[in-house]
PDB file of N, CA and C in Angstrom:
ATOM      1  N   UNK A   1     175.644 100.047  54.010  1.00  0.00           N
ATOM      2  CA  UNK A   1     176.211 101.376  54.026  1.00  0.00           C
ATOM      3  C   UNK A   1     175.144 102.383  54.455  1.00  0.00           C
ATOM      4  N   UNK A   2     175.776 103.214  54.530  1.00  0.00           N
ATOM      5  CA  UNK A   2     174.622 104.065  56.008  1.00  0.00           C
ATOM      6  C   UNK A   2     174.177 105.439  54.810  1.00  0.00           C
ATOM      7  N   UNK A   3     173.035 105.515  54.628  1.00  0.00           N
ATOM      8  CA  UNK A   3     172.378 106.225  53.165  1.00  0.00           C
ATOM      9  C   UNK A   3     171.357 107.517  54.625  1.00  0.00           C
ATOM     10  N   UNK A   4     171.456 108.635  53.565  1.00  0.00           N
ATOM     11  CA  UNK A   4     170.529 110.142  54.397  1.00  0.00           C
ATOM     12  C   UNK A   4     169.611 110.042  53.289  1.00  0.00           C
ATOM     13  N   UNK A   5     168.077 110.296  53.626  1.00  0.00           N
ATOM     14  CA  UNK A   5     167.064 110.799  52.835  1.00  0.00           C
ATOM     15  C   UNK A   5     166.305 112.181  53.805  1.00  0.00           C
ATOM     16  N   UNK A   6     165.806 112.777  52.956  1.00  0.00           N
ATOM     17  CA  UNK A   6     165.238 113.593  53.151  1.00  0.00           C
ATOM     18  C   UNK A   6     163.940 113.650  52.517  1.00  0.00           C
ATOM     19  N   UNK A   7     162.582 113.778  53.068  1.00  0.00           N
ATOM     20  CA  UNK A   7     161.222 113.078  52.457  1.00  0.00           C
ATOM     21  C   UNK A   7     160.234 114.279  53.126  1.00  0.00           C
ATOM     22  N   UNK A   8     159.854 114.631  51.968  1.00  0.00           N
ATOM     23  CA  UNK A   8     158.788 116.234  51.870  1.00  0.00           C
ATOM     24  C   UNK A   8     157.503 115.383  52.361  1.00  0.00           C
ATOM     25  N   UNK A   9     156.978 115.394  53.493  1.00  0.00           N
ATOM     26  CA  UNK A   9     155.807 114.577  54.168  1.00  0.00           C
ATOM     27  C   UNK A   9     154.374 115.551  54.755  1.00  0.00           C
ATOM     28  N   UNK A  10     153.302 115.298  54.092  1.00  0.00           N
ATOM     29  CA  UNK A  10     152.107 116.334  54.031  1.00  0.00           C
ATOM     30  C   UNK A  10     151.527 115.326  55.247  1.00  0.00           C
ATOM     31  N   UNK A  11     150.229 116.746  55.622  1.00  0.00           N
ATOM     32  CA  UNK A  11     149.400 115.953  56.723  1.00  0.00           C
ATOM     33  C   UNK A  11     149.583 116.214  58.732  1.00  0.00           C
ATOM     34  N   UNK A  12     150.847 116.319  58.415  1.00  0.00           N
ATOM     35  CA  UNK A  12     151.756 116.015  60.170  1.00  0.00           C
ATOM     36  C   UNK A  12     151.589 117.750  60.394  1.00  0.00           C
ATOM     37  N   UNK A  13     150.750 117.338  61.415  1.00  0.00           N
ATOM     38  CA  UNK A  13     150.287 119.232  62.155  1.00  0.00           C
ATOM     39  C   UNK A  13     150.574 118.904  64.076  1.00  0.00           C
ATOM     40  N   UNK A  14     151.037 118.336  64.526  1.00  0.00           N
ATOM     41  CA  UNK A  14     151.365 118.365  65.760  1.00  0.00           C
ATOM     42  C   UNK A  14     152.012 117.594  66.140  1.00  0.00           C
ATOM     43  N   UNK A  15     152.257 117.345  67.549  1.00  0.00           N
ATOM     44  CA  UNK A  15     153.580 116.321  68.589  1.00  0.00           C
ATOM     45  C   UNK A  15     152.975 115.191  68.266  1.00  0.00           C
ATOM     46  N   UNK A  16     151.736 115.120  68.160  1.00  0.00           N
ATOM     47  CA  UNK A  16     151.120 113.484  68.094  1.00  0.00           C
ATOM     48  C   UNK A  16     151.575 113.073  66.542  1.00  0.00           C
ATOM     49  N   UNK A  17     151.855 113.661  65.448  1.00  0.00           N
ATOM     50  CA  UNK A  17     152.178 113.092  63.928  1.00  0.00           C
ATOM     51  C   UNK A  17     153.417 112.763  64.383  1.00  0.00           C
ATOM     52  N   UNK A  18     154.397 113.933  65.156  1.00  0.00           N
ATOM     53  CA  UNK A  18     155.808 113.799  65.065  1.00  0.00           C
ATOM     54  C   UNK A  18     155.905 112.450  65.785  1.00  0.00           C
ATOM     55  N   UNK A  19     155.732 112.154  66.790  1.00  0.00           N
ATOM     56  CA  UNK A  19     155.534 110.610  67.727  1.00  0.00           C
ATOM     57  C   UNK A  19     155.409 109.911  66.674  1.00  0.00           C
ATOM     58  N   UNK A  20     154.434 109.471  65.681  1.00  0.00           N
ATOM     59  CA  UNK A  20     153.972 108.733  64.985  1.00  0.00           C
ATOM     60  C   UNK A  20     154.980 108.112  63.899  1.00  0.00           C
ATOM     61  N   UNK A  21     155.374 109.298  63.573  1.00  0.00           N
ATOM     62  CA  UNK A  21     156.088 109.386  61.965  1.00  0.00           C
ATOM     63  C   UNK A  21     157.570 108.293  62.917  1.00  0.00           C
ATOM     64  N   UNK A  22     157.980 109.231  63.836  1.00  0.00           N
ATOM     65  CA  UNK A  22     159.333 109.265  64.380  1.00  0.00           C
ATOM     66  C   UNK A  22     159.440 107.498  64.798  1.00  0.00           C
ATOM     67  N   UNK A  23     158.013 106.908  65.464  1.00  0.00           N
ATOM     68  CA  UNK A  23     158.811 105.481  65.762  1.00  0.00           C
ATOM     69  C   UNK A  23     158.145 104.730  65.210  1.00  0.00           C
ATOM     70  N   UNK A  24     156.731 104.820  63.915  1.00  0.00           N
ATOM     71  CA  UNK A  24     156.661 103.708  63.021  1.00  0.00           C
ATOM     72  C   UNK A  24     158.130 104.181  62.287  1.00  0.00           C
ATOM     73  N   UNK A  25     158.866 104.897  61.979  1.00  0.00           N
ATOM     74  CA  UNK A  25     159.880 104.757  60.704  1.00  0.00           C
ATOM     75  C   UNK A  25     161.212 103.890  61.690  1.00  0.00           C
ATOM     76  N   UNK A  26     161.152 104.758  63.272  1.00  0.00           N
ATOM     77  CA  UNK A  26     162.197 104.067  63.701  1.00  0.00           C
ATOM     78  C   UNK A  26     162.438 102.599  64.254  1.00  0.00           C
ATOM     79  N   UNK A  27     161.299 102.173  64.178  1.00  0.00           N
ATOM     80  CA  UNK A  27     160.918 100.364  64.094  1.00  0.00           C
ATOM     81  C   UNK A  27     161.709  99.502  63.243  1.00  0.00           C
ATOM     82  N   UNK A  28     161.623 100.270  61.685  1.00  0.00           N
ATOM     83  CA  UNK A  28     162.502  99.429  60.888  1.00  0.00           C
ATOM     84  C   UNK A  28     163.499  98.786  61.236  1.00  0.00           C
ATOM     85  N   UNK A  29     164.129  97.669  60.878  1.00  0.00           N
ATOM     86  CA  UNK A  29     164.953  97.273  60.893  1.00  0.00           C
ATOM     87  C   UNK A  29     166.148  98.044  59.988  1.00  0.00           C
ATOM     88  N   UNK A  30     167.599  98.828  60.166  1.00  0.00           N
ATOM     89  CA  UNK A  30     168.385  99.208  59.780  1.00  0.00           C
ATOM     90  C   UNK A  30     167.831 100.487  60.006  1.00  0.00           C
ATOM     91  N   UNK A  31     167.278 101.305  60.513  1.00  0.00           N
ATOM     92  CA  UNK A  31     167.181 102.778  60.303  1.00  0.00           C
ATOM     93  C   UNK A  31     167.795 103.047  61.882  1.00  0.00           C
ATOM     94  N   UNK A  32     168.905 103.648  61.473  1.00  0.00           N
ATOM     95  CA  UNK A  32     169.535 104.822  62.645  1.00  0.00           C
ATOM     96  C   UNK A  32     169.162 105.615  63.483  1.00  0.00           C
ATOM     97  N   UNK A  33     168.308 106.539  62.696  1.00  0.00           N
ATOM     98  CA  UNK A  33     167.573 108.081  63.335  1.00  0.00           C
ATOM     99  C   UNK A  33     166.994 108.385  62.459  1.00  0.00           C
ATOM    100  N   UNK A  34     165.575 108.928  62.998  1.00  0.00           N
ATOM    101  CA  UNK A  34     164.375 109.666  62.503  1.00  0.00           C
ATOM    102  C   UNK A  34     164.117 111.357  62.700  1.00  0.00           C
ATOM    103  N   UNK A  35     164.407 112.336  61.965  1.00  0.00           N
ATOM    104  CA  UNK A  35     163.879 113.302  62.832  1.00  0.00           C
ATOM    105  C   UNK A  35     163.069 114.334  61.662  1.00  0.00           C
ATOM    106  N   UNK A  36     161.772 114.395  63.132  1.00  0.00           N
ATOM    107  CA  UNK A  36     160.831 115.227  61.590  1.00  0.00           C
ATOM    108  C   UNK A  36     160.632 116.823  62.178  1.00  0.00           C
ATOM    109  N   UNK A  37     160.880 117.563  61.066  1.00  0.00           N
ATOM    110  CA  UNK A  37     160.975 118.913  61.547  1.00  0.00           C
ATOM    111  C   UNK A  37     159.102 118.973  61.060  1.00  0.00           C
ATOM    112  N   UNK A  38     158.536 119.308  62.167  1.00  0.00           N
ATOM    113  CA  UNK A  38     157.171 119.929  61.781  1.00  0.00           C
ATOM    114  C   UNK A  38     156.484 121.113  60.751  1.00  0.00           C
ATOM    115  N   UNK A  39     157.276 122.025  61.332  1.00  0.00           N
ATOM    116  CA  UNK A  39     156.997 123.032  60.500  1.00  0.00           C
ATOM    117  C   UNK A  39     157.012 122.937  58.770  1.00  0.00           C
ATOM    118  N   UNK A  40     158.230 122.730  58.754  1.00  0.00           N
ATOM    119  CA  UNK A  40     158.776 122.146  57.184  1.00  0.00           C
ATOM    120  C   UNK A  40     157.890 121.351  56.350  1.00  0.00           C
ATOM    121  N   UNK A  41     157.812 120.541  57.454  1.00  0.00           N
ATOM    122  CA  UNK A  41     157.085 118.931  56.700  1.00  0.00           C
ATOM    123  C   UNK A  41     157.800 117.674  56.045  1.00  0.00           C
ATOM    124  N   UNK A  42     158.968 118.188  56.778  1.00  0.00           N
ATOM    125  CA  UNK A  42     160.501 117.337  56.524  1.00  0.00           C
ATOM    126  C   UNK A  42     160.613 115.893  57.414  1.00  0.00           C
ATOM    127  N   UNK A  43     160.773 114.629  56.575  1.00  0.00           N
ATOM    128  CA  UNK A  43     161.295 113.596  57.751  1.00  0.00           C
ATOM    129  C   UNK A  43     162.993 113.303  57.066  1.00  0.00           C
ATOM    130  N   UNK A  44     163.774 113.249  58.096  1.00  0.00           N
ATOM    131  CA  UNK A  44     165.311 113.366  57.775  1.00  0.00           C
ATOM    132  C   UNK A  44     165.051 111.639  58.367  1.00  0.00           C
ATOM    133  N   UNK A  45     165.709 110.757  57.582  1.00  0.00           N
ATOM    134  CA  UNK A  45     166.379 109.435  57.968  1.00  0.00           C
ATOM    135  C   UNK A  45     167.731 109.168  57.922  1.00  0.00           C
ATOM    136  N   UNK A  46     168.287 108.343  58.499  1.00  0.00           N
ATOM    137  CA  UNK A  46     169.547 107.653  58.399  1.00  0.00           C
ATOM    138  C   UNK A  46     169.330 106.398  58.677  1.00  0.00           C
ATOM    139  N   UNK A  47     169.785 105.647  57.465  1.00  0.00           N
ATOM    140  CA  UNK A  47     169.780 104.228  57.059  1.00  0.00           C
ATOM    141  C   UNK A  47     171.051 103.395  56.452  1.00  0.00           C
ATOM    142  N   UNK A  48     170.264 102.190  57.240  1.00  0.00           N
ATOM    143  CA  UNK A  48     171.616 101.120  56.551  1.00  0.00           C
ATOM    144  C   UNK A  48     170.782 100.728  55.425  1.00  0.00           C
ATOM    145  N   UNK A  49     171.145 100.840  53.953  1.00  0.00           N
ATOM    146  CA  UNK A  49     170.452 100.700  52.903  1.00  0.00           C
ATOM    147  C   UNK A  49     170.780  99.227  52.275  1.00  0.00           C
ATOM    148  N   UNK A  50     171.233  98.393  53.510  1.00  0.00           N
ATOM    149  CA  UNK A  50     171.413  97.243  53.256  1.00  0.00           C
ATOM    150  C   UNK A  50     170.246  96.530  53.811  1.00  0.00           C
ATOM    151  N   UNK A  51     170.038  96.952  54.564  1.00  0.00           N
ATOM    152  CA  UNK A  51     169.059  96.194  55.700  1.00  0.00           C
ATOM    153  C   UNK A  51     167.393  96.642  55.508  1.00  0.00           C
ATOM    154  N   UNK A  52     167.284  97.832  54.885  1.00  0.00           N
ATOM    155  CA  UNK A  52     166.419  98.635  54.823  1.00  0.00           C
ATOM    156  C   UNK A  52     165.773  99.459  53.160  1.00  0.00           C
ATOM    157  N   UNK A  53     164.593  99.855  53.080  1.00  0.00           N
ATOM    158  CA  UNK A  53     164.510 100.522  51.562  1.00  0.00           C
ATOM    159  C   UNK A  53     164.336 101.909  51.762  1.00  0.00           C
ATOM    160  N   UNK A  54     164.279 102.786  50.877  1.00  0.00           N
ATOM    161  CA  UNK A  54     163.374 103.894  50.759  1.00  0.00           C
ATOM    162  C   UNK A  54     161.893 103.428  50.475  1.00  0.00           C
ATOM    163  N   UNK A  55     161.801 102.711  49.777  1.00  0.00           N
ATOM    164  CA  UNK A  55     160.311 102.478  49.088  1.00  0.00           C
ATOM    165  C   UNK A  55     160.094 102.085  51.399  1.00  0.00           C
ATOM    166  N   UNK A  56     160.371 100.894  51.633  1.00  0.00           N
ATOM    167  CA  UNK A  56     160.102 100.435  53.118  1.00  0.00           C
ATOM    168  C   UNK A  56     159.824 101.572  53.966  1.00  0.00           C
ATOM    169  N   UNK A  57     160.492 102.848  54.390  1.00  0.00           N
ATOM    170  CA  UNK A  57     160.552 103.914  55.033  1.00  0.00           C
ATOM    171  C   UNK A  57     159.330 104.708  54.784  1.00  0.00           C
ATOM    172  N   UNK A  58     159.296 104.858  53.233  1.00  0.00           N
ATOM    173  CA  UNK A  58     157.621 105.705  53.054  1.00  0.00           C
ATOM    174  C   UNK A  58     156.405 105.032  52.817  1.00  0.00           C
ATOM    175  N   UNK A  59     156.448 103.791  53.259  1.00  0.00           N
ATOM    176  CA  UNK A  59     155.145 102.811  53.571  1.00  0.00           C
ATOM    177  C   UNK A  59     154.928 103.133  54.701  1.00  0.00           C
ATOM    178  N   UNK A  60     155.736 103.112  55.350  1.00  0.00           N
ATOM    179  CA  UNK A  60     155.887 102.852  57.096  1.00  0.00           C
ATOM    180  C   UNK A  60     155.168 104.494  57.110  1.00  0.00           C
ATOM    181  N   UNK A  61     155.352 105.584  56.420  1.00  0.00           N
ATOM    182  CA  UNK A  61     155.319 106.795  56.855  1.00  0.00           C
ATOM    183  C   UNK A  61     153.778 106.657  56.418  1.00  0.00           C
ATOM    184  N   UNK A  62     153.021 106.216  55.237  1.00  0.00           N
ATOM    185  CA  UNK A  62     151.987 106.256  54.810  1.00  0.00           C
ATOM    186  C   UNK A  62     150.816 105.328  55.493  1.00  0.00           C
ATOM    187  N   UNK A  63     151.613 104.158  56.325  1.00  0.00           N
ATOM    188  CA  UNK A  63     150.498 103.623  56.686  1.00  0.00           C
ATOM    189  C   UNK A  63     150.568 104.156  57.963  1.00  0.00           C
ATOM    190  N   UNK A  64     150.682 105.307  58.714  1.00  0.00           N
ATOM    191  CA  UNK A  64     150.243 106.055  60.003  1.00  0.00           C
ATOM    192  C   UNK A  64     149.315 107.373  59.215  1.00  0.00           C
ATOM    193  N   UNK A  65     149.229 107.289  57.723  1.00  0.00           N
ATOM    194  CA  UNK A  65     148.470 107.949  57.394  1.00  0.00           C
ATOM    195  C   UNK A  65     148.492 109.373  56.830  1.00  0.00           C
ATOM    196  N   UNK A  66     150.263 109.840  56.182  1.00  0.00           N
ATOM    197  CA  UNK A  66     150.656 110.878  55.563  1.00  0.00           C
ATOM    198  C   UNK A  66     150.783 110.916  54.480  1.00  0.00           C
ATOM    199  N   UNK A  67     151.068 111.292  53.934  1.00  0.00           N
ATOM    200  CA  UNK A  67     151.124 111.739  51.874  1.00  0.00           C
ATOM    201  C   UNK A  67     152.974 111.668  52.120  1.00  0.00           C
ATOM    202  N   UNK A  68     153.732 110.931  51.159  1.00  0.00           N
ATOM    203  CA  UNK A  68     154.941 111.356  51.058  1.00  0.00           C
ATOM    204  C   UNK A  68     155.351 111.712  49.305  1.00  0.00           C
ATOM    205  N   UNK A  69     155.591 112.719  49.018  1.00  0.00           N
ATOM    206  CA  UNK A  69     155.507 113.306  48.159  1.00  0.00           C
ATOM    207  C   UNK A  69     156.642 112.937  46.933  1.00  0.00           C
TER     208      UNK A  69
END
């Protein structure tokens, strides 16, 4: 079933984090769409929460090297 998170993400200050964040998360297996608003410090997902975790999504976000809060 297809699950929205929304994940308060420190660290990401330019196009090169947004690249980063956007296709280590969109690699996963079961994740839909990635989109990170910069300014904010927001990463929006859409997931098949069958196929996929939250805990999985903010590894993926931490090992490119961000804080997920």
């Amino acid at each position: 079933m297809t699950q929205s998170i929304q994940l308060q993400v420190s660290g990401m200050s330019c196009g090169h984090c947004v690249n980063a964040v956007e296709s280590s998360v969109g690699e996963l297996n079961g994740v839909e769409s990635v989109k990170v608003t910069l300014d904010a410090g927001l990463v929006d997902v859409a997931f098949d929460d069958s196929q996929v975790s939250v805990e999985s999504i903010k590894n993926a976000i931490v090992e490119e090297g961000y804080t997920v809060a």
